[in-house]
Structure formats: C-alpha cells, structure tokens
N, C-alpha and C. Protein backbone atom coordinates (compact mmCIF):
# COMPACT_ATOMS: atom_id res chain seq x y z
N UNK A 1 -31.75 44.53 0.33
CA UNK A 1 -32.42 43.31 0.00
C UNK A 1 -32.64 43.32 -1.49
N UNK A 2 -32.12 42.49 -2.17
CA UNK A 2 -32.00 42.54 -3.44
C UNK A 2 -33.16 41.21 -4.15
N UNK A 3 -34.19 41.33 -4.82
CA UNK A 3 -34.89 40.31 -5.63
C UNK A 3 -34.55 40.19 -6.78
N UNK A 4 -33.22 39.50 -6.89
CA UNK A 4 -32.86 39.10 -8.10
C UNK A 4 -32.89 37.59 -8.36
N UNK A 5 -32.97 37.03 -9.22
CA UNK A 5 -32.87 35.58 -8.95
C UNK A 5 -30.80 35.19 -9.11
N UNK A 6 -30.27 36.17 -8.93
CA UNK A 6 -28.93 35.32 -8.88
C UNK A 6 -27.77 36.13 -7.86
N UNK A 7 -27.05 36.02 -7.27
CA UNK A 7 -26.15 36.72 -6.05
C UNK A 7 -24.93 37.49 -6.51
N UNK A 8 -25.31 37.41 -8.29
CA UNK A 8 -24.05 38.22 -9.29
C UNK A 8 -23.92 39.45 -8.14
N UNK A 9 -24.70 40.40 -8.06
CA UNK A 9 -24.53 41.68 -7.00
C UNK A 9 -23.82 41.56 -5.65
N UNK A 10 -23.21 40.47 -5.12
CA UNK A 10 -23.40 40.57 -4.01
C UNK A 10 -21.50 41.14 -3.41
N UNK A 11 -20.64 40.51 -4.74
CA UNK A 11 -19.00 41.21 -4.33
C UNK A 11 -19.40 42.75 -4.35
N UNK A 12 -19.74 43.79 -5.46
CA UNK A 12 -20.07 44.73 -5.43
C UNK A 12 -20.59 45.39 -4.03
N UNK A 13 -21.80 44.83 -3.50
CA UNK A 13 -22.73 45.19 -2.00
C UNK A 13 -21.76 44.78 -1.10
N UNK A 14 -20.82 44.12 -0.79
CA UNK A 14 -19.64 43.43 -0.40
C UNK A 14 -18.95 44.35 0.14
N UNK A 15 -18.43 45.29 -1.10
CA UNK A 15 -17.34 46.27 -0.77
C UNK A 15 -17.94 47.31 -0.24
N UNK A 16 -19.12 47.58 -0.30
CA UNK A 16 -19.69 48.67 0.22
C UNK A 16 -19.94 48.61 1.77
N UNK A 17 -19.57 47.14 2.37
CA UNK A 17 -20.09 46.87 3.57
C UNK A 17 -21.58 46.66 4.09
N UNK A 18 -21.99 46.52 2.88
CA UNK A 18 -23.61 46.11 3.22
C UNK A 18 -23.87 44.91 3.29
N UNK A 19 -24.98 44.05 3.81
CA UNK A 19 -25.08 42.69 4.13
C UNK A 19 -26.32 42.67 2.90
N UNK A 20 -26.38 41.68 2.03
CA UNK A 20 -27.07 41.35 1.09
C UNK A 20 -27.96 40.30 1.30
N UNK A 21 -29.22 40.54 1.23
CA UNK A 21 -30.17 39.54 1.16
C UNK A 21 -30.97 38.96 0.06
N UNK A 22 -30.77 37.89 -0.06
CA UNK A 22 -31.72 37.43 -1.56
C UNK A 22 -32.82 36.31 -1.50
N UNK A 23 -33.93 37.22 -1.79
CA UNK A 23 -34.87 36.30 -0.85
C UNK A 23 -35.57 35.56 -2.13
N UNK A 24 -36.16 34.36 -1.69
CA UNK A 24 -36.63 33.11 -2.10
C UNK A 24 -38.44 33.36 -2.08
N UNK A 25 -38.55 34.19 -3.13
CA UNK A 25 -39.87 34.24 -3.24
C UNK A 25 -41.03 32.92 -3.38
N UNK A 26 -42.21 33.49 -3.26
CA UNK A 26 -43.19 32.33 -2.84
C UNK A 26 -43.40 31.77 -4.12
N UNK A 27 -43.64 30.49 -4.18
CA UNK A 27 -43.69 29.98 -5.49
C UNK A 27 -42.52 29.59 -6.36
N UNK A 28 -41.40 30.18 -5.90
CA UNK A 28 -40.15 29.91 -6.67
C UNK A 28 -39.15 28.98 -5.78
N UNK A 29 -38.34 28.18 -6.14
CA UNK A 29 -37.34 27.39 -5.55
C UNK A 29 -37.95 26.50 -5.02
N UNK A 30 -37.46 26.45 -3.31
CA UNK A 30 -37.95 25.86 -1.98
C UNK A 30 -39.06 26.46 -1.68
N UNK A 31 -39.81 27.32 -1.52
CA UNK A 31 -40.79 27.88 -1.05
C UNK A 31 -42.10 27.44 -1.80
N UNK A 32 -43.64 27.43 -1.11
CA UNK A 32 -44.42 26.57 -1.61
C UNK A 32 -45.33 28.42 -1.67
N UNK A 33 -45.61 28.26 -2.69
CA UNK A 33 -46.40 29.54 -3.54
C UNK A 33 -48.15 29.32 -2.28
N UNK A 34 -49.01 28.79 -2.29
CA UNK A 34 -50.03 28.29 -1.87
C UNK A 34 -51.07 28.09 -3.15
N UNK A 35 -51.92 28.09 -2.53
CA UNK A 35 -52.97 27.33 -3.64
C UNK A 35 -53.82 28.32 -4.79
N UNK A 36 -53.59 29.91 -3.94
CA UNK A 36 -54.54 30.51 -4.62
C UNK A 36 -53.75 31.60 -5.85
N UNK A 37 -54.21 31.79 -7.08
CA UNK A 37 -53.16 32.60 -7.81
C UNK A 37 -53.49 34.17 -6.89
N UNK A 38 -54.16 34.41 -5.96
CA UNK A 38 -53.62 35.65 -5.06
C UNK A 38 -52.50 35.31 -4.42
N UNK A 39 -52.20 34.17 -4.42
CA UNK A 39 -50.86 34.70 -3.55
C UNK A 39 -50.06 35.17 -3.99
N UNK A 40 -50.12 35.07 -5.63
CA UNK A 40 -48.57 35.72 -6.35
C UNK A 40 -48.73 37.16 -6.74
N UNK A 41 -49.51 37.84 -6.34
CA UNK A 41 -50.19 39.02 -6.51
C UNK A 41 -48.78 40.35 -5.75
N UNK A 42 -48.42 41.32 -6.93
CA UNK A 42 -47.42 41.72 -6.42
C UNK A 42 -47.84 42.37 -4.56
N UNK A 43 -48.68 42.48 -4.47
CA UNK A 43 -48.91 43.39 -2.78
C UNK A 43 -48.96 42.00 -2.22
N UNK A 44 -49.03 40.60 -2.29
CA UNK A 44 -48.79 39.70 -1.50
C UNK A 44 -47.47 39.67 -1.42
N UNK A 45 -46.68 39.40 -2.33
CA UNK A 45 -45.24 39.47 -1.99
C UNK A 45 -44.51 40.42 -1.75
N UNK A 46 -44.97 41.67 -1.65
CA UNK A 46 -44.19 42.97 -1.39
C UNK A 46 -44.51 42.84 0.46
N UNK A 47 -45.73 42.02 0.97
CA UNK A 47 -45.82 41.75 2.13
C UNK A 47 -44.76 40.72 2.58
N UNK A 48 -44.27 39.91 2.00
CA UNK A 48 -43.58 39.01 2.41
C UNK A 48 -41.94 39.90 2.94
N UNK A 49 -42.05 40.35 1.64
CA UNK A 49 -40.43 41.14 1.87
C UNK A 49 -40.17 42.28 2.91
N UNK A 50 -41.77 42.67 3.53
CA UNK A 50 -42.05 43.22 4.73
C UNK A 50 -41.58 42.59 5.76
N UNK A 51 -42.09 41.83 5.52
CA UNK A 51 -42.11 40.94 6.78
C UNK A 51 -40.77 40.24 7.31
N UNK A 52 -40.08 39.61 5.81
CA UNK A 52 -38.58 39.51 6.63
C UNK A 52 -38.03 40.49 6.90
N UNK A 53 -37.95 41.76 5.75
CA UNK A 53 -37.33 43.14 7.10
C UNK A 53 -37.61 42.96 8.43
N UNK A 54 -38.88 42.90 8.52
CA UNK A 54 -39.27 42.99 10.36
C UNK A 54 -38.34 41.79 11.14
N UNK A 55 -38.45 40.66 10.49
CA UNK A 55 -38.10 39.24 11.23
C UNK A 55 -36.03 39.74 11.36
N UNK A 56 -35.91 40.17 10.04
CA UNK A 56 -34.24 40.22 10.19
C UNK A 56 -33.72 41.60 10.86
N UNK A 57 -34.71 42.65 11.49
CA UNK A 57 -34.46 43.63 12.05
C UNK A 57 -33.87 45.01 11.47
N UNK A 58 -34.26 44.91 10.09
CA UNK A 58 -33.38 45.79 9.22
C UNK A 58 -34.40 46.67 8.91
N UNK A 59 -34.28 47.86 7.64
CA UNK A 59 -35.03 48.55 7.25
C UNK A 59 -33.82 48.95 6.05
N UNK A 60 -34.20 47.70 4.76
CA UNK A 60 -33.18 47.82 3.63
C UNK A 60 -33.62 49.15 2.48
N UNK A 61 -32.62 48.39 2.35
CA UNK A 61 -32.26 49.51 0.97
C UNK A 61 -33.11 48.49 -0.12
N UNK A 62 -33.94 48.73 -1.36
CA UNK A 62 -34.96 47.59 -2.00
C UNK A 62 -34.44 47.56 -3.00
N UNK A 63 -34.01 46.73 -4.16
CA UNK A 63 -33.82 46.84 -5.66
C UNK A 63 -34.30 45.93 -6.20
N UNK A 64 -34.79 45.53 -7.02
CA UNK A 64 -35.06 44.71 -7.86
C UNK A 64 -35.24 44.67 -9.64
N UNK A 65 -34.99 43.29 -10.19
CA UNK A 65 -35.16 43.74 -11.39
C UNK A 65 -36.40 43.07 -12.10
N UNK A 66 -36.97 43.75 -13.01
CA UNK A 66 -38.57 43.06 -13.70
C UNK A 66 -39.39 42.91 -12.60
N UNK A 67 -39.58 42.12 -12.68
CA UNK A 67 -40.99 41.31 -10.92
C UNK A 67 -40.42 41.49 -9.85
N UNK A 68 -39.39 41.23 -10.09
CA UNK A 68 -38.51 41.98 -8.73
C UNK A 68 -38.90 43.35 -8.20
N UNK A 69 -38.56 44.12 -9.29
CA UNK A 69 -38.67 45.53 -9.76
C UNK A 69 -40.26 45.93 -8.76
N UNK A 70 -40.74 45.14 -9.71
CA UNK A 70 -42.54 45.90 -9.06
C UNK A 70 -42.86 45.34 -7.89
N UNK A 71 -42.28 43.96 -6.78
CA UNK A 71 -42.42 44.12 -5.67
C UNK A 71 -41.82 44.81 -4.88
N UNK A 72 -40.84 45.38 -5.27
CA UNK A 72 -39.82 45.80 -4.25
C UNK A 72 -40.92 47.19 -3.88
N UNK A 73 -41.17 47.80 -5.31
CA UNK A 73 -42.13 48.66 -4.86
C UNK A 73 -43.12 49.09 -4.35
N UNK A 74 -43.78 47.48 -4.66
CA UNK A 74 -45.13 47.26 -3.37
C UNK A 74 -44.63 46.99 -2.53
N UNK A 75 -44.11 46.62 -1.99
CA UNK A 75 -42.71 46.80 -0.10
C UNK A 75 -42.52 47.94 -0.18
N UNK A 76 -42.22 48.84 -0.48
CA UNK A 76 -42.06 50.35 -0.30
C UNK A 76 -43.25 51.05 -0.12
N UNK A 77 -44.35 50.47 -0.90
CA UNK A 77 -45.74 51.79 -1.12
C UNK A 77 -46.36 50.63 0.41
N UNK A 78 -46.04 49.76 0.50
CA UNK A 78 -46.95 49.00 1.88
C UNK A 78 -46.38 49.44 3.16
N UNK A 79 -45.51 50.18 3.71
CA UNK A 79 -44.56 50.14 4.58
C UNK A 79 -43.90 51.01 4.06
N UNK A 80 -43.48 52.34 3.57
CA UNK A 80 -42.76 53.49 3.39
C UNK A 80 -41.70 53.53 4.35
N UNK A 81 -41.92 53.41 5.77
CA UNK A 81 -41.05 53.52 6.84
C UNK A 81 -40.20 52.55 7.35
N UNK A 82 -40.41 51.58 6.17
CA UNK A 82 -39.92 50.26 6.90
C UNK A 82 -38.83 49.94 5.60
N UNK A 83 -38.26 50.53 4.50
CA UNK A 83 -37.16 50.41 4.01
C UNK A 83 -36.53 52.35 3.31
N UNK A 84 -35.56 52.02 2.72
CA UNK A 84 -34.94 53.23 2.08
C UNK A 84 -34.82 53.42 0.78
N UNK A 85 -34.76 54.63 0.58
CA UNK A 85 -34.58 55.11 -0.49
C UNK A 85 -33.41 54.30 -1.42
C-alpha cells in the first residue's frame, strides 16, 4: 500500500507481482477530511490505512513518502501485526 500522491510506482510493484494500492487520504481528492483539524492527525490516518488493510483482507507491505512517510508509520506502530516489514 503505497501513500504517494501519484501511481509513478506502480509498473515497478507490477513486475514484482504485487497488487498496489493508493489510497485517497481524508481531506484530499474525493474524500471529505471532517470538520475537526483531529482528523488530520497522523494516528487518525494511520487508522484509516488500518482499516482498509482489514476491509481489503491484506496485511501490506507500507511505504510512503513525507506525510505519507509518517502515516504509514503510525499504521505500523497502531497495528504492528497487521502490515510488513
């Protein structure tokens, strides 16, 4: 599951046979942020990226870059068991 804002990575993850996900964080794009500035709080969105693991049945591999970067890691420190190294 990659939080990048663009799918440049995804021929690369491609050849490797991995399925690439690029998720649409809260507040950005289509998605409606909510009202309170906690929601953009990196452990709110490191919950989100929890949570579609759970919904899409996976337990990814996390990368991200900048803000990316530091949720991916609050998804990792929230749920250790629920993605990979």
């Amino acid at each position: 599951m990659a939080l990048v804002p663009t799918s440049a990575p995804g021929e690369r993850v491609r050849k490797h046979r991995h399925t690439l996900h690029l998720m649409d964080l809260r507040g950005r794009n289509e998605t409606d942020g909510g009202p309170h500035a906690t929601a953009y709080r990196r452990e709110e969105l490191g919950e989100d990226v929890v949570a579609l693991a759970g919904a899409l049945g996976t337990r990814p591999h996390l990368a991200g870059h900048s803000m990316g970067g530091r949720i991916a890691r609050g998804a990792a420190l929230a749920a250790p068991r629920r993605s990979r190294p």
